[in-house]
N, C-alpha and C. Protein backbone atom coordinates (compact mmCIF):
# COMPACT_ATOMS: atom_id res chain seq x y z
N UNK A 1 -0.35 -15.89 16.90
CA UNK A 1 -1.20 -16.41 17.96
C UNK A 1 -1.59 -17.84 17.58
N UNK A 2 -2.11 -18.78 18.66
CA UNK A 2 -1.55 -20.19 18.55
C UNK A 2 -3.29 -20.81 17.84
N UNK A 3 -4.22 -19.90 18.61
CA UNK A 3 -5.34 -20.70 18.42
C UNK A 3 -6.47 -20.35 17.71
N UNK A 4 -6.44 -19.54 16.68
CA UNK A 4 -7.01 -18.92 15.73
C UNK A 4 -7.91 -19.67 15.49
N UNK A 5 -9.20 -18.70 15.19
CA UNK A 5 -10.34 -19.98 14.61
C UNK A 5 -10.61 -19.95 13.15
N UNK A 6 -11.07 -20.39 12.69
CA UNK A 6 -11.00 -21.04 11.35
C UNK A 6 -11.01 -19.68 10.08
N UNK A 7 -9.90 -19.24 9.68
CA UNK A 7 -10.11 -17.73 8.62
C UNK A 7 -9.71 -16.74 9.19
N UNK A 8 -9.24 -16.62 10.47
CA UNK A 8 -8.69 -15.72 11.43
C UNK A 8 -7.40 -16.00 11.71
N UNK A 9 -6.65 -14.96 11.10
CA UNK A 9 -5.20 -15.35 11.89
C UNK A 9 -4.52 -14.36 12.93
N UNK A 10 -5.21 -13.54 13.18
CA UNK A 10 -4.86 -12.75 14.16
C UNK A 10 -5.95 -11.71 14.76
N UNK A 11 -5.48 -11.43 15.99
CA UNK A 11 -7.09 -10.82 16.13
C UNK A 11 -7.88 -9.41 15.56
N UNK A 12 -8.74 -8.88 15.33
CA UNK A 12 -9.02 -7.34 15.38
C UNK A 12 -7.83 -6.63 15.97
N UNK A 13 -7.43 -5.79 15.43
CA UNK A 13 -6.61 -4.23 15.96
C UNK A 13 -5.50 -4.98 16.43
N UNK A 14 -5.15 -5.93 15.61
CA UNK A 14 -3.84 -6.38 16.06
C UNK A 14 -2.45 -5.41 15.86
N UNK A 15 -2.95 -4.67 14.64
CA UNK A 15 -1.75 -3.60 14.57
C UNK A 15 -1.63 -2.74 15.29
N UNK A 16 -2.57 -2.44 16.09
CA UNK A 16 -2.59 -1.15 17.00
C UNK A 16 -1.99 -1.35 17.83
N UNK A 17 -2.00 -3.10 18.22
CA UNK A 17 -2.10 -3.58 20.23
C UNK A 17 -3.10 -3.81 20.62
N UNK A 18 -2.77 -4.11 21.66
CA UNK A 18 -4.34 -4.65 22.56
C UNK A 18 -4.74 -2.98 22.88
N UNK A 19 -6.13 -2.89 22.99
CA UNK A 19 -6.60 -1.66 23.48
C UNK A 19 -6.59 -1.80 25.06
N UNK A 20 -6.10 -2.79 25.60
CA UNK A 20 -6.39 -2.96 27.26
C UNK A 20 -5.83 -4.81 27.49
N UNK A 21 -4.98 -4.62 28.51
CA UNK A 21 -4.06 -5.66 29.15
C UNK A 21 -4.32 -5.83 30.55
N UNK A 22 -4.49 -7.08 31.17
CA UNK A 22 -4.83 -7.28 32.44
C UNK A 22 -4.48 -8.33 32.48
N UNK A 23 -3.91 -9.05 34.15
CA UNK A 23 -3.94 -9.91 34.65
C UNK A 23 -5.76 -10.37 35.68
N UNK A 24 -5.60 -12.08 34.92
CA UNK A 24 -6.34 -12.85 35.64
C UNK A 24 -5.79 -12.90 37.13
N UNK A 25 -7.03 -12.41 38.39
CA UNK A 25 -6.90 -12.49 39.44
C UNK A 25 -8.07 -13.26 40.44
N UNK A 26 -7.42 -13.87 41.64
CA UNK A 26 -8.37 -14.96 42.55
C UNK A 26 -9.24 -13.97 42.60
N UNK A 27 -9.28 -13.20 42.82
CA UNK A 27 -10.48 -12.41 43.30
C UNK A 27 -11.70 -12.11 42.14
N UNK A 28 -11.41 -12.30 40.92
CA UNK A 28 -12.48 -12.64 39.79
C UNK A 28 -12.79 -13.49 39.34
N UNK A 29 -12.55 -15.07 40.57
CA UNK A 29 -13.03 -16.34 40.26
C UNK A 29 -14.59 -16.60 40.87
N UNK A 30 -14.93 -17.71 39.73
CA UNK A 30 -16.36 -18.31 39.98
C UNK A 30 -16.09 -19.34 41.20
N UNK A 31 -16.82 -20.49 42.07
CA UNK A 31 -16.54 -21.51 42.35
C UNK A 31 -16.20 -22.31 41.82
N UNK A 32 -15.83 -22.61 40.44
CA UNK A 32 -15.09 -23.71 40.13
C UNK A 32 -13.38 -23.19 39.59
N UNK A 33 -13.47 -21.91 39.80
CA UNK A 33 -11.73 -21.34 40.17
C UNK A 33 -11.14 -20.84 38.80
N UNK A 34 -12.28 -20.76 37.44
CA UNK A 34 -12.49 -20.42 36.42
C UNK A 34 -12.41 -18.49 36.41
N UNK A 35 -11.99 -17.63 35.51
CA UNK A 35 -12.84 -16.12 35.77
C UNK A 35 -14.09 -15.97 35.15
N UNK A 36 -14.59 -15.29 36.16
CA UNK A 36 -16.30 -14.65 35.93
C UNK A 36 -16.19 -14.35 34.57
N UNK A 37 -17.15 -14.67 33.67
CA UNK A 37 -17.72 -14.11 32.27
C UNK A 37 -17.82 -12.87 32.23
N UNK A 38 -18.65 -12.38 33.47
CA UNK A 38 -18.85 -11.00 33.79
C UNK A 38 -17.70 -10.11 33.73
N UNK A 39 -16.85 -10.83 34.58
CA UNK A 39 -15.40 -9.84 34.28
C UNK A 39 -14.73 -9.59 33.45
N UNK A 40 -14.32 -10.72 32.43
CA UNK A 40 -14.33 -11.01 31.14
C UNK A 40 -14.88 -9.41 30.42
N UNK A 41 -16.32 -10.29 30.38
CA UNK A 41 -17.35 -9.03 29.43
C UNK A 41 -17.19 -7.28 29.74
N UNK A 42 -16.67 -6.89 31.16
CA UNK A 42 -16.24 -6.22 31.57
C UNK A 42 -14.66 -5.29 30.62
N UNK A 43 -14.03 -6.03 30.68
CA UNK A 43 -12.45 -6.16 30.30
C UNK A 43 -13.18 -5.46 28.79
N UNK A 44 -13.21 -6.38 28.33
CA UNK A 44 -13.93 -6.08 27.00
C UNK A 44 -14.73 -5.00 26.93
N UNK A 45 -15.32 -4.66 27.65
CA UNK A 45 -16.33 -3.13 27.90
C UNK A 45 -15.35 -2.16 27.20
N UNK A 46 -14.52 -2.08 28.16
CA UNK A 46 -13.58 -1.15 28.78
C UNK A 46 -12.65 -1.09 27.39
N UNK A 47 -12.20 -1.86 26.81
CA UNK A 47 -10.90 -1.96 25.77
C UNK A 47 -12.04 -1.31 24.14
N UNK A 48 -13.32 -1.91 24.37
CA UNK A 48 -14.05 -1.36 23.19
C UNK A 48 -14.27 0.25 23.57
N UNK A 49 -14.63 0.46 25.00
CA UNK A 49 -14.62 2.29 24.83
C UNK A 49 -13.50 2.80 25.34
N UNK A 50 -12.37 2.25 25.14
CA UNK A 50 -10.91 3.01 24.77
C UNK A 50 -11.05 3.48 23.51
N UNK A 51 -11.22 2.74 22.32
CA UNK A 51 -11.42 2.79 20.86
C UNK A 51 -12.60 3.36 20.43
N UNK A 52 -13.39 3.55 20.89
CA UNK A 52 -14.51 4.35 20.72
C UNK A 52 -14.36 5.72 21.07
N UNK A 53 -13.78 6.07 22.50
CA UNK A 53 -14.03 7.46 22.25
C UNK A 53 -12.83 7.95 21.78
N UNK A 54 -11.63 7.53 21.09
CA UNK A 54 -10.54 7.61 20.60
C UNK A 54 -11.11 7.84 19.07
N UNK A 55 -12.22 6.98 18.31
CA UNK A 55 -12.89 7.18 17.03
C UNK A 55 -13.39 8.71 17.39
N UNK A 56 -14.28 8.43 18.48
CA UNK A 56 -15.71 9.66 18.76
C UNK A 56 -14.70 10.99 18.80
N UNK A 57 -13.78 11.34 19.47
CA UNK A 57 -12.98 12.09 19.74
C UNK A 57 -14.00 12.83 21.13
N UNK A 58 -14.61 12.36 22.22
CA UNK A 58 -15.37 12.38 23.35
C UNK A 58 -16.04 11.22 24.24
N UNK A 59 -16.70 11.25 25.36
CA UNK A 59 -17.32 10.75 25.63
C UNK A 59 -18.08 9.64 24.85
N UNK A 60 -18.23 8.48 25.52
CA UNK A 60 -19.49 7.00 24.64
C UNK A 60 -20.03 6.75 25.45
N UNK A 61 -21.52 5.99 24.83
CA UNK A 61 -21.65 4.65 26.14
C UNK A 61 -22.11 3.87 25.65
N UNK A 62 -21.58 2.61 26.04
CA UNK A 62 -22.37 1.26 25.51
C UNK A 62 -23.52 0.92 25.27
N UNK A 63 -24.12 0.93 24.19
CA UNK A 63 -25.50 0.89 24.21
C UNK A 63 -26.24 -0.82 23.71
N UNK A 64 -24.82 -1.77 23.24
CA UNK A 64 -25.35 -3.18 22.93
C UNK A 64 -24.21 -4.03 23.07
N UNK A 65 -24.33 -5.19 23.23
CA UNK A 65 -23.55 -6.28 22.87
C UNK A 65 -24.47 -7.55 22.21
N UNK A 66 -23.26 -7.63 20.64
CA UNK A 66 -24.09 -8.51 20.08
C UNK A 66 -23.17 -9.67 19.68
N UNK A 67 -23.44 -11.10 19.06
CA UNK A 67 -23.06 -11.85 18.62
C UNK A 67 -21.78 -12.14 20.12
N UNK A 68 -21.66 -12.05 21.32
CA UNK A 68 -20.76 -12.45 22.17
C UNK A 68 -20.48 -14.21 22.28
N UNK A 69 -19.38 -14.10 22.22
CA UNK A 69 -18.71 -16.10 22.25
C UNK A 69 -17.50 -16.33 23.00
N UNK A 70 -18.24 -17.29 23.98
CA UNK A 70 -17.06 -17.80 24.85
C UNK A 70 -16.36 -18.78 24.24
N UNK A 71 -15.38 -18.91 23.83
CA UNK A 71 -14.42 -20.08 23.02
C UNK A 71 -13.68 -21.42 24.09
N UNK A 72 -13.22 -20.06 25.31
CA UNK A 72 -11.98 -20.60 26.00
C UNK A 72 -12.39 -20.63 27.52
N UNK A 73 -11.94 -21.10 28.84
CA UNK A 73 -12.02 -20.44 29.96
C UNK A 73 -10.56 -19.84 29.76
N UNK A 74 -10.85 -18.45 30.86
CA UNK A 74 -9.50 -17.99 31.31
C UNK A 74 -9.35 -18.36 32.76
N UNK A 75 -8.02 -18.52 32.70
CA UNK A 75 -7.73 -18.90 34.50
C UNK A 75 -6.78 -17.77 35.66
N UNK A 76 -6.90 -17.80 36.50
CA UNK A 76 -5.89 -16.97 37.25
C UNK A 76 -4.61 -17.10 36.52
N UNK A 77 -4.46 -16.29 36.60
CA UNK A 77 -2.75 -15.59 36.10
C UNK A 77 -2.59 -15.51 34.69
N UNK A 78 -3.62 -15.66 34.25
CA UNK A 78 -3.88 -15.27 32.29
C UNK A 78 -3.26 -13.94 32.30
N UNK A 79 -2.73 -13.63 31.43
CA UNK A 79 -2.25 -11.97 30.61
C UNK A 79 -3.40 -12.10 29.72
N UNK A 80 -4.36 -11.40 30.19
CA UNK A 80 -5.41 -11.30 28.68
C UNK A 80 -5.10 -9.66 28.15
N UNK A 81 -5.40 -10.31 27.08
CA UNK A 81 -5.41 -8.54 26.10
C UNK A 81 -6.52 -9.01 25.30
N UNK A 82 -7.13 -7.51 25.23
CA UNK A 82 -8.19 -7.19 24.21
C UNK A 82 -7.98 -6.20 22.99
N UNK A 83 -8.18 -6.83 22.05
CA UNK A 83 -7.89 -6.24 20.80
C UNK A 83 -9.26 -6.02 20.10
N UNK A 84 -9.03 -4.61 19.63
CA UNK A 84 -10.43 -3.92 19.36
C UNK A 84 -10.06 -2.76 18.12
N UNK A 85 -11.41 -3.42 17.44
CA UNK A 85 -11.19 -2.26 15.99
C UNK A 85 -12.91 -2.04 15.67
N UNK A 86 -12.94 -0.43 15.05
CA UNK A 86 -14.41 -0.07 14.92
C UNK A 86 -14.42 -0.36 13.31
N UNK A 87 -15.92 -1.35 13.35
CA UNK A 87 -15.87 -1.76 12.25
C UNK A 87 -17.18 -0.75 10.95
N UNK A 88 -18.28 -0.11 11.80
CA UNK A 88 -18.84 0.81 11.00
C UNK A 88 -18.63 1.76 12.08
N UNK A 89 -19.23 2.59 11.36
CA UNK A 89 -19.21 4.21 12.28
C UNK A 89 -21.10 4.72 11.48
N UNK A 90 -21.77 4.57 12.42
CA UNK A 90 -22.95 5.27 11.47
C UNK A 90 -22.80 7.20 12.15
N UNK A 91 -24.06 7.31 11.95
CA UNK A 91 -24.45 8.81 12.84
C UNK A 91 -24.01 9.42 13.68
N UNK A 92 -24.42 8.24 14.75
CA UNK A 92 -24.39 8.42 16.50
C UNK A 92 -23.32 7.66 17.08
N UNK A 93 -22.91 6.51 16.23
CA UNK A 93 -23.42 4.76 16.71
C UNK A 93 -21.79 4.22 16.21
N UNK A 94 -21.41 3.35 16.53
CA UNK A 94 -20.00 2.48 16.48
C UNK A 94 -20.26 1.28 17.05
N UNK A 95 -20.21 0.48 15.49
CA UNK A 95 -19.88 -1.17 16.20
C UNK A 95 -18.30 -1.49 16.29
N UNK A 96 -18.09 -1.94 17.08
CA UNK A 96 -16.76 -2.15 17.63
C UNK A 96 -16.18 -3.35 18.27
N UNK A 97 -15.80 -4.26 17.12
CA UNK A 97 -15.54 -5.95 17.13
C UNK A 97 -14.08 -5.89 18.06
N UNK A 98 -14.08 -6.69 19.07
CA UNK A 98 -13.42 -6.92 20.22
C UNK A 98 -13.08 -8.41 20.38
N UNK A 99 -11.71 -8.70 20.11
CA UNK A 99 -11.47 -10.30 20.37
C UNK A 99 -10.20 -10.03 21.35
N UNK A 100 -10.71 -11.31 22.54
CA UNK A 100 -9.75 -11.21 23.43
C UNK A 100 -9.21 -12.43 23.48
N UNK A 101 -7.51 -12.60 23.64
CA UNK A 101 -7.11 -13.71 23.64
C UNK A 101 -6.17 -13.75 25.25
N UNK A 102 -5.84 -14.98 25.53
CA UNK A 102 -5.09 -14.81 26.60
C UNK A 102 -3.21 -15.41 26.53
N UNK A 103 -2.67 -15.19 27.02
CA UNK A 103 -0.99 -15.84 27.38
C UNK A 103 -1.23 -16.62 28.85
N UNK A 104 -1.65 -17.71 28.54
CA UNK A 104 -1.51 -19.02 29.89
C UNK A 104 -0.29 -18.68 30.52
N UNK A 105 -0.36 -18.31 31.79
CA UNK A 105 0.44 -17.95 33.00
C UNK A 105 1.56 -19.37 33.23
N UNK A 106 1.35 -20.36 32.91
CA UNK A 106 2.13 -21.27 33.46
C UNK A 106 3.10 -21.56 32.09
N UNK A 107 2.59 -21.84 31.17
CA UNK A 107 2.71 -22.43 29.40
C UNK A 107 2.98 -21.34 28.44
N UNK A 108 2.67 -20.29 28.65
CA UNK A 108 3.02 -18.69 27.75
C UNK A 108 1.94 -18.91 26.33
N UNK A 109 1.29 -20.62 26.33
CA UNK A 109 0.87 -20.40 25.27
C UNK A 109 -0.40 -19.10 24.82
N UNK A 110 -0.78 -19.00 23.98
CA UNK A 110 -1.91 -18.13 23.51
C UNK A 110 -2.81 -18.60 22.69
N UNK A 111 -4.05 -18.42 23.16
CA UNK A 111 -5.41 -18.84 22.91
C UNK A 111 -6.59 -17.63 22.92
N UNK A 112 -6.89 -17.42 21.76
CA UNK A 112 -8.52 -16.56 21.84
C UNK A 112 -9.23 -17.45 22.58
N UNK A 113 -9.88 -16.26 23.72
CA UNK A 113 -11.09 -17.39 24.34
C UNK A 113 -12.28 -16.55 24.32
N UNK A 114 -12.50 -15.25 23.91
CA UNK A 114 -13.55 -14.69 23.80
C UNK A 114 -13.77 -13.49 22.64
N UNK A 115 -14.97 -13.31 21.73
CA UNK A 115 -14.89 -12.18 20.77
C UNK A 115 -16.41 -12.12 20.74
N UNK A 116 -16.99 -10.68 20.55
CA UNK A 116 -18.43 -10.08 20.43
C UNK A 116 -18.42 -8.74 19.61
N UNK A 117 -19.25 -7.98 19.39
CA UNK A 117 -19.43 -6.66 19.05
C UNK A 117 -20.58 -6.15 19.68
N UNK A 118 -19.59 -5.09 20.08
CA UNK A 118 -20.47 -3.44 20.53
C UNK A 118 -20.66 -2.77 20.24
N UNK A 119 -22.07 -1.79 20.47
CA UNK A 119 -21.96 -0.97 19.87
C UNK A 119 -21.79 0.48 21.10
N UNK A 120 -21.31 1.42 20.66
CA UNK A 120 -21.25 2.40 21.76
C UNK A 120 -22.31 3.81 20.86
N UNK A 121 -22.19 4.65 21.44
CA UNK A 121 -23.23 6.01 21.08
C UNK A 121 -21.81 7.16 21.58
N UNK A 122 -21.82 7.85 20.80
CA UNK A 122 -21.25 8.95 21.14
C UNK A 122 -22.48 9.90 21.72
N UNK A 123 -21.64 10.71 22.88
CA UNK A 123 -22.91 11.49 24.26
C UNK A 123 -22.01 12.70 23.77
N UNK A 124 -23.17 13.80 23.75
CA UNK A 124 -23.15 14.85 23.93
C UNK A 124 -22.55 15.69 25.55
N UNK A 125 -22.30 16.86 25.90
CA UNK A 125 -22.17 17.10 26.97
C UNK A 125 -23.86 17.37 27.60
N UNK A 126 -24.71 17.48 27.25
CA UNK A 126 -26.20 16.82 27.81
C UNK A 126 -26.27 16.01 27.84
N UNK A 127 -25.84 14.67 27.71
CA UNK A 127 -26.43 13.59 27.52
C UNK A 127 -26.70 12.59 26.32
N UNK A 128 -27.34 13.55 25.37
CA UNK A 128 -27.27 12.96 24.36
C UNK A 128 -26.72 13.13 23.37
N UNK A 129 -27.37 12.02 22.50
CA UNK A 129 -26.29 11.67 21.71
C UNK A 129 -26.12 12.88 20.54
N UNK A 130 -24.64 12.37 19.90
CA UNK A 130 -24.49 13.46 18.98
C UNK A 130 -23.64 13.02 17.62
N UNK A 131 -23.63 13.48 16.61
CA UNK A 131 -22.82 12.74 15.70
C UNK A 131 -21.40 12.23 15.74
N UNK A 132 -20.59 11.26 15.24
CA UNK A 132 -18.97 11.04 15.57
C UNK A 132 -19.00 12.10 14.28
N UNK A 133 -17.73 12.35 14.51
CA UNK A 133 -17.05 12.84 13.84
C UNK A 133 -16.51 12.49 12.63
N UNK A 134 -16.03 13.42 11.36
CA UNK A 134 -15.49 12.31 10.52
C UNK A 134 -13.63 11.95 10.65
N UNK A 135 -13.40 10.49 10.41
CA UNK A 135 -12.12 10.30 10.41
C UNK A 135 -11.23 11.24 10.12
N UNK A 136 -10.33 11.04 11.04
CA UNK A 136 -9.30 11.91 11.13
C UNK A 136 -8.19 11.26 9.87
């Protein structure tokens, strides 16, 4: 990958794959023709509780986002992938570092433009929460 930041040469869970692949679409633009952060942060939701309840072996839910950084804009027709690896596992609880980079639709180049950590909760079938499991 082309645009690594400084001590990083590839992203989280690069060996695995991206936990989640999408195309940039008009319909998740801001007015200045940029994609929503929101959608972005979204994407990223979604690719961290692939890997979460894949750790949990059940149900999660997001319970934080911390340290989040926009690096890059993404634009319509980006291939973004999100690459995601759980970095503790406590009790309940999984932080789960998520860097997303994109493939520029016109140029093929590749650029990280966004990385944060989450944490998710493993849910009980009540509701609450309940311990993960230990590694498989």
């Amino acid at each position: 990958m082309s645009d690594a930041m400084p001590g990083e040469a590839e992203p989280a869970g690069l060996s695995d794959g991206p936990a989640l692949r999408a195309i940039a679409m008009p319909g998740d633009t801001n007015p200045n023709g940029d994609i929503f952060g929101g959608w972005l942060l979204a994407q990223m939701d979604l690719a961290g509780g692939v890997v979460a309840v894949r750790r949990a072996r059940g149900r999660v839910a997001t319970v934080g986002i911390e340290a989040m950084t926009f690096h890059k804009p993404v634009y319509v027709g980006d291939e973004v992938s999100c690459f995601a690896t759980v970095e503790r596992v406590g009790r309940t609880s999984m932080r789960v570092r998520i860097d997303t980079w994109v493939r520029r639709f016109l140029t093929g180049e590749t650029v990280r433009v966004t990385e944060g950590v989450f944490t998710y909760v493993a849910i009980a079938d009540d509701g609450h929460p309940r311990p993960v499991p230990p590694a498989q």
